[in-house]
Protein backbone atom coordinates (compact mmCIF):
# COMPACT_ATOMS: atom_id res chain seq x y z
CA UNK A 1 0.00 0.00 0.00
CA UNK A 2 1.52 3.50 -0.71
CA UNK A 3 2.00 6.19 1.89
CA UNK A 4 -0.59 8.36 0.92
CA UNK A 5 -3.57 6.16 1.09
CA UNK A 6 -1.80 4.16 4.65
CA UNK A 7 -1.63 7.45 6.50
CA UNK A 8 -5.73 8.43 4.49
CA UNK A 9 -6.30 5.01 5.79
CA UNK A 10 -4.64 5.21 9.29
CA UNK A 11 -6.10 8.58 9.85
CA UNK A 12 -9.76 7.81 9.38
CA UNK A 13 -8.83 5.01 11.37
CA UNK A 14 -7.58 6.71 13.75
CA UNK A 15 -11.05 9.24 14.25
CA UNK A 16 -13.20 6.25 13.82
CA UNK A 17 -11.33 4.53 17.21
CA UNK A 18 -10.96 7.88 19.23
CA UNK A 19 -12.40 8.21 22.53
CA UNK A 20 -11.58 4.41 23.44
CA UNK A 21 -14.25 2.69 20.81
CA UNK A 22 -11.82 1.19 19.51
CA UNK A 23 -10.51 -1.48 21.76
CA UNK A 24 -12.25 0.30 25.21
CA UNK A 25 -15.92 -0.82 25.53
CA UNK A 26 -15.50 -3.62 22.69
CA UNK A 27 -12.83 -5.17 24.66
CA UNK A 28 -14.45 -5.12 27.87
CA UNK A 29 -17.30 -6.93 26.43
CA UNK A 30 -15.71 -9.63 24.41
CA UNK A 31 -12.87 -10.49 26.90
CA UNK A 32 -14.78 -13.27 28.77
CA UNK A 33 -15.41 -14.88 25.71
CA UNK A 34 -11.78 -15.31 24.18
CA UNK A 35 -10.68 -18.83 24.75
CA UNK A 36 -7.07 -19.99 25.18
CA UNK A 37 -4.87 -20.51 22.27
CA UNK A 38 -2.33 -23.50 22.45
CA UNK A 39 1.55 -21.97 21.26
CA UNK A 40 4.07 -23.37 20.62
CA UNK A 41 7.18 -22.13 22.28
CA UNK A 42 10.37 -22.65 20.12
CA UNK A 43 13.39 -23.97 22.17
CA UNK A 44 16.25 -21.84 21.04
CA UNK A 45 16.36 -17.21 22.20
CA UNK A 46 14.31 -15.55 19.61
CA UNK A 47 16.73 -13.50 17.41
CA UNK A 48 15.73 -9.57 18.44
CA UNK A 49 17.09 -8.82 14.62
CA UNK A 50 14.22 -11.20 13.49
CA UNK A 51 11.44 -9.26 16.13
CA UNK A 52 12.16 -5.87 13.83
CA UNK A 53 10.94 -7.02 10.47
CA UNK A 54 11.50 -3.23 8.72
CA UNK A 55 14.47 -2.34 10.75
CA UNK A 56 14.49 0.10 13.69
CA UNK A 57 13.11 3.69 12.23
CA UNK A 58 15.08 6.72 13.59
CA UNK A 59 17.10 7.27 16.50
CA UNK A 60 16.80 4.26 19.28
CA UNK A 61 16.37 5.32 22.73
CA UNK A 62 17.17 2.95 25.74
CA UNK A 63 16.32 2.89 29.54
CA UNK A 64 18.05 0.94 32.19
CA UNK A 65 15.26 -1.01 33.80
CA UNK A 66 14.85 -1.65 37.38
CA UNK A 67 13.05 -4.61 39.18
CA UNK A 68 9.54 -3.20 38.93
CA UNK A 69 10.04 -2.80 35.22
CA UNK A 70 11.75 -6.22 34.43
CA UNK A 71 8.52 -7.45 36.41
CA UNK A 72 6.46 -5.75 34.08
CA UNK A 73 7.92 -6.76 30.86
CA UNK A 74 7.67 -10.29 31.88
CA UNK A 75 4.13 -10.02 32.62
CA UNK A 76 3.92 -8.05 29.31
CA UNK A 77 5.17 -11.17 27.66
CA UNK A 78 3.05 -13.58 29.95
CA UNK A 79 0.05 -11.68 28.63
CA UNK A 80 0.92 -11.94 25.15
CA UNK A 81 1.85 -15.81 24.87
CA UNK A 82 -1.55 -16.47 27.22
CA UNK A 83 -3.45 -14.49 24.37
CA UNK A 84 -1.92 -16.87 22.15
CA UNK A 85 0.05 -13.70 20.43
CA UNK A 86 3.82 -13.96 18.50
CA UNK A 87 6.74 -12.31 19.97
CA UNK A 88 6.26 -9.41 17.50
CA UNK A 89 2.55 -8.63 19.72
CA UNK A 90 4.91 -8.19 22.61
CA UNK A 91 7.72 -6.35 21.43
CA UNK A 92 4.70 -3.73 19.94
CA UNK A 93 3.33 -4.15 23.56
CA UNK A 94 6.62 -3.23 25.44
CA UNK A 95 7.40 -0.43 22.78
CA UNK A 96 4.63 1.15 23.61
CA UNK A 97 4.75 0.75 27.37
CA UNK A 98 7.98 2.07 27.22
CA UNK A 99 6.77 5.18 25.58
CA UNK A 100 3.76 5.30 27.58
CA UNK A 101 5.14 5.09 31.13
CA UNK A 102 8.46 3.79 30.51
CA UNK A 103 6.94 0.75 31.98
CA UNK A 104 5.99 2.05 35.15
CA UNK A 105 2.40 0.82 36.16
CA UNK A 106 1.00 4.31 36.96
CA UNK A 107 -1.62 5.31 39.11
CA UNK A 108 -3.80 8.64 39.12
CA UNK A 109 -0.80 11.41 38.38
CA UNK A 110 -2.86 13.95 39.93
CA UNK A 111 -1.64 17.12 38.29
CA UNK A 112 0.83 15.47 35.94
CA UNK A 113 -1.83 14.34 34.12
CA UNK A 114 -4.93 16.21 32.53
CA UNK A 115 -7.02 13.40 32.68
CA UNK A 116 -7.40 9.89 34.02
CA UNK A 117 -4.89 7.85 31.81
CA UNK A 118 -3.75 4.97 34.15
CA UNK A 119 -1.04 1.69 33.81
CA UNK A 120 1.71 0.45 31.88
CA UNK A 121 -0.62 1.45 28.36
CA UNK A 122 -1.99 5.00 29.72
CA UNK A 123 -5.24 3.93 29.69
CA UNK A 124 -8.33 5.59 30.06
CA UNK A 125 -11.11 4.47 32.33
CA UNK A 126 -13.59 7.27 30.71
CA UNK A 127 -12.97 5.82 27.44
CA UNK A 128 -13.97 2.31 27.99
CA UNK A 129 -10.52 0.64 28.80
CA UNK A 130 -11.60 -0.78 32.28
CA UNK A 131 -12.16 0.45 35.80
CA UNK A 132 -8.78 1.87 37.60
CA UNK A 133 -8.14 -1.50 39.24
CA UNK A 134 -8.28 -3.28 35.79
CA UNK A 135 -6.55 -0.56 33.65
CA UNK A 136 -3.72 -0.81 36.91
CA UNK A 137 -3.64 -4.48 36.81
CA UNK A 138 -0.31 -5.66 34.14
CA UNK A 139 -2.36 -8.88 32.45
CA UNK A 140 -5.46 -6.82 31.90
CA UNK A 141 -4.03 -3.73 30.44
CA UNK A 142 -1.55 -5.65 28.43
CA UNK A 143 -4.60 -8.06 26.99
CA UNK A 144 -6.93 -4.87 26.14
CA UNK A 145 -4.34 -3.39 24.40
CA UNK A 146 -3.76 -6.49 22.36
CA UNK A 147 -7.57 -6.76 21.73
CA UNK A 148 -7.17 -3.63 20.14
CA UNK A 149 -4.07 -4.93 18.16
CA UNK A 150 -5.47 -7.64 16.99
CA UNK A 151 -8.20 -5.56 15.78
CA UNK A 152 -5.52 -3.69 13.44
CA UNK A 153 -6.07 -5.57 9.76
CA UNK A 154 -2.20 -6.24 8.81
CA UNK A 155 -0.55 -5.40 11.93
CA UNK A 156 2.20 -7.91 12.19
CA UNK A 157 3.41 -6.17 8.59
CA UNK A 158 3.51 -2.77 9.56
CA UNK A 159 5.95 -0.70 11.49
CA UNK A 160 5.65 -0.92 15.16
CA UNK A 161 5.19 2.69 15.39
CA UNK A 162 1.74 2.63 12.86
CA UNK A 163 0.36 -0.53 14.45
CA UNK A 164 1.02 1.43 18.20
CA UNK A 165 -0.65 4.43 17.16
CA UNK A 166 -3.29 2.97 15.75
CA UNK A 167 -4.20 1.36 18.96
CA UNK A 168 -3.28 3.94 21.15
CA UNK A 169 -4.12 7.33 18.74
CA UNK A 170 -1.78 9.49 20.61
CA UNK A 171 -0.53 12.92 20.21
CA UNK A 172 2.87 11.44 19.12
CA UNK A 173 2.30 9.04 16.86
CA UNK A 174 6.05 8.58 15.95
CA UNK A 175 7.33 8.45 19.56
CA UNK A 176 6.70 4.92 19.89
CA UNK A 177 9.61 3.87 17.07
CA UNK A 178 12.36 5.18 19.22
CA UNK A 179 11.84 2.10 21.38
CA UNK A 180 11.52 -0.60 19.48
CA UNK A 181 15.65 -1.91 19.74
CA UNK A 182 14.83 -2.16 23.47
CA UNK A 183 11.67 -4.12 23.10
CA UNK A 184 13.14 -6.80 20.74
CA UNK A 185 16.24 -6.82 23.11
CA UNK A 186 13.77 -7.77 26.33
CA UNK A 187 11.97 -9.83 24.07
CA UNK A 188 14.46 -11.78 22.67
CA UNK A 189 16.10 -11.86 26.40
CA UNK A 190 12.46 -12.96 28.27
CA UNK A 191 10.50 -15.03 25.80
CA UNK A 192 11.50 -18.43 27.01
CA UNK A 193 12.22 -17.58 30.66
């Protein structure tokens, strides 16, 4: 697809998911009815060269990750092999944690924040994401967002920053790219642990 009509695409995509239609109230309703997938789990370190099918896209930020984090990421990854998910849903997932919160789970920022995002994903209870417990809890924030993901026609082929945005329509839709080294490196480094 060229540029033009992605970004056309992306961008009515984007208004039609805005205010959390997109994967809030949908996903709360459908999540009791997704049944496990079996995976299989290859044997050998996924290559984190292989998790970045189009190559990293601008400058790479990095950020030296403490316990609570490391926690975090493996849950990330839990998440994503319990939804039945490749490692490419997770290293999308932790890119965009990592942008979000730097993969803090956050509670209410008071006046950080001008409204009520929440969690690793900086998620929105007023737009249908979940209550603050959910949106606060690692599986359940990291398994909305991947409802919405999976909701993305083509994600696995696009770059991680597109497939991001269009789940999480931010204000920055390029910020989530400078991450993505770091997510295929924890990736890569957590699958099969």
């Amino acid at each position: 697809m060229n540029t033009i009509m992605r970004k056309s695409v992306l961008s009515v995509a984007g208004l039609a998911f805005a205010g959390g239609i997109f994967a809030g109230p949908i996903a709360a309703h459908t999540m009791a009815d997704t049944k496990p997938v079996a995976v299989a789990v290859q044997a050998d370190k996924p290559d984190a060269a292989a998790l970045i099918p189009h190559g990293t896209q601008g400058e790479q930020s990095h950020l030296t990750l403490n316990d609570e984090q490391t926690a975090n990421v493996k849950a990330i990854i839990a998440a994503t092999k319990k939804a039945g998910l490749p490692e490419r849903a997770a290293v999308i997932s932790i890119a965009t944690s990592l942008q979000e919160s730097k993969l803090e789970n956050l509670g209410h920022l008071g006046d950080m924040n001008d409204h009520d995002s929440l969690g690793l994903f900086q998620q929105r209870p007023s737009s249908g994401w979940g209550t603050p417990e959910q949106i606060t809890d690692p599986e359940y924030s990291t398994t909305a967002f991947l409802k919405g993901l999976r909701q993305v026609d083509g994600w696995q082929d696009m770059p991680l920053t597109d497939a991001a945005q269009t789940v999480q329509v931010s204000a920055y839709p390029d910020a989530y790219a400078q991450w993505e080294q770091q997510a295929a490196d924890l990736v890569a480094q957590y699958w099969n642990s």
